[in-house]
Protein backbone atom coordinates (compact mmCIF):
# COMPACT_ATOMS: atom_id res chain seq x y z
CA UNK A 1 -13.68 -73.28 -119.33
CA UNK A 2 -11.36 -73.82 -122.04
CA UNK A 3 -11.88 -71.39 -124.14
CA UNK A 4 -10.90 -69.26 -120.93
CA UNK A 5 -7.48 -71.11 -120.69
CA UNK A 6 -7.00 -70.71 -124.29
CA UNK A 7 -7.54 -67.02 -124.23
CA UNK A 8 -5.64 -66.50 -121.08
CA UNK A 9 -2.66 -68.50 -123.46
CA UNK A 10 -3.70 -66.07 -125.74
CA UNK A 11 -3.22 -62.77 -123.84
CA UNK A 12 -0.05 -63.94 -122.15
CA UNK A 13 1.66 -64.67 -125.31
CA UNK A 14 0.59 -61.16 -126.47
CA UNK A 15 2.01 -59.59 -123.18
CA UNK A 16 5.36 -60.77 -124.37
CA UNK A 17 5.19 -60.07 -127.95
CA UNK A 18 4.32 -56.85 -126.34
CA UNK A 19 7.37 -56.69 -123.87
CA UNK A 20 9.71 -57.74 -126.60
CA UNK A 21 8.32 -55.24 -129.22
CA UNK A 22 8.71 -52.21 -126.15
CA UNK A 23 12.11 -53.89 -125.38
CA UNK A 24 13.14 -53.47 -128.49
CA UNK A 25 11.77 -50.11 -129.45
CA UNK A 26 13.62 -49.08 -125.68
CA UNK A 27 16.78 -50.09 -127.07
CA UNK A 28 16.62 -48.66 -130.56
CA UNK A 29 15.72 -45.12 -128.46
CA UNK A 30 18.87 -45.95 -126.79
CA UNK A 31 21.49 -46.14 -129.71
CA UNK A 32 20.00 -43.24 -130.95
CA UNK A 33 20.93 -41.45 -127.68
CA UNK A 34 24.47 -42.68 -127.79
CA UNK A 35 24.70 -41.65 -131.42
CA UNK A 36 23.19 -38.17 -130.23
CA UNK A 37 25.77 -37.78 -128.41
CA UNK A 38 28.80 -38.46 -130.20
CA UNK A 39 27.63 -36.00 -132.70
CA UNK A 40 27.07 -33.28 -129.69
CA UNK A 41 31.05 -34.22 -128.96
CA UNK A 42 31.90 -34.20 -132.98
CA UNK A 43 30.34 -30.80 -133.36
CA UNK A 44 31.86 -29.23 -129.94
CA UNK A 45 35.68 -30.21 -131.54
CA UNK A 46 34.75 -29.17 -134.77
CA UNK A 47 33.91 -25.73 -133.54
CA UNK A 48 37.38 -26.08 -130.89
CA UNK A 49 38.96 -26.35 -134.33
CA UNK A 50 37.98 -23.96 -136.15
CA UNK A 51 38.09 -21.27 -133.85
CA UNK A 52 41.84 -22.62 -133.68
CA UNK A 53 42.12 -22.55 -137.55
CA UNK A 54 40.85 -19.09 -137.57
CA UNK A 55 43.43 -18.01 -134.84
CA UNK A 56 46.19 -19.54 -136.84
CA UNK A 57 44.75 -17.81 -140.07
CA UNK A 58 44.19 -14.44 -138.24
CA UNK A 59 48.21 -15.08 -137.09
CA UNK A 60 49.46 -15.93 -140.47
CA UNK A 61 47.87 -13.14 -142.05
CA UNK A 62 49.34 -10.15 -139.70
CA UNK A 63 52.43 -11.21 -140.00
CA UNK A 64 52.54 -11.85 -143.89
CA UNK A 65 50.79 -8.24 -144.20
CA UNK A 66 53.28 -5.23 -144.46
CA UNK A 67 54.11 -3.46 -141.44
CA UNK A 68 54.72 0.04 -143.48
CA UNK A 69 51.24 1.50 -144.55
CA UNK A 70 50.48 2.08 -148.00
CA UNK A 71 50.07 5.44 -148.81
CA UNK A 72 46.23 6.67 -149.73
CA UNK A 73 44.73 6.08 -152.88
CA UNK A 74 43.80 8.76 -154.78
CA UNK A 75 39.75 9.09 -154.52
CA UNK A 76 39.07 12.29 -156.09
CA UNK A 77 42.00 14.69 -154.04
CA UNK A 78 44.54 16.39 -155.96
């Protein structure tokens, strides 16, 4: 009979080495979630700015270009 209540011991104390171990694990899963999705948020605004940048750039550039056309160059006409 004791070795019974010595291996019920036994198995409860495993349940929560168990519990705490799954606990654990459950919460590790967790920050990785929340870190999951910051960098779903960081790469959204990175793409919002860019496609800004690129705007700006594609802005910049027609009005620093001439307005007059530049005549032809010669490729093989006379």
């Amino acid at each position: 009979m004791q070795r019974l209540n010595t291996l019920a011991a036994q198995l409860r104390e495993q349940q929560t080495q168990w519990a705490e171990v799954t606990n654990r694990i459950a919460s590790h899963i967790n920050d990785v979630n929340r870190e999951l999705v910051i960098l779903g948020r960081l790469e959204t605004r990175h793409k919002q700015l860019l496609q800004e940048w690129n705007q700006l750039v594609a802005e910049f550039t027609s009005r620093t270009t001439p307005t007059v056309p530049t005549p032809p160059t010669a490729s093989g006409a006379q």
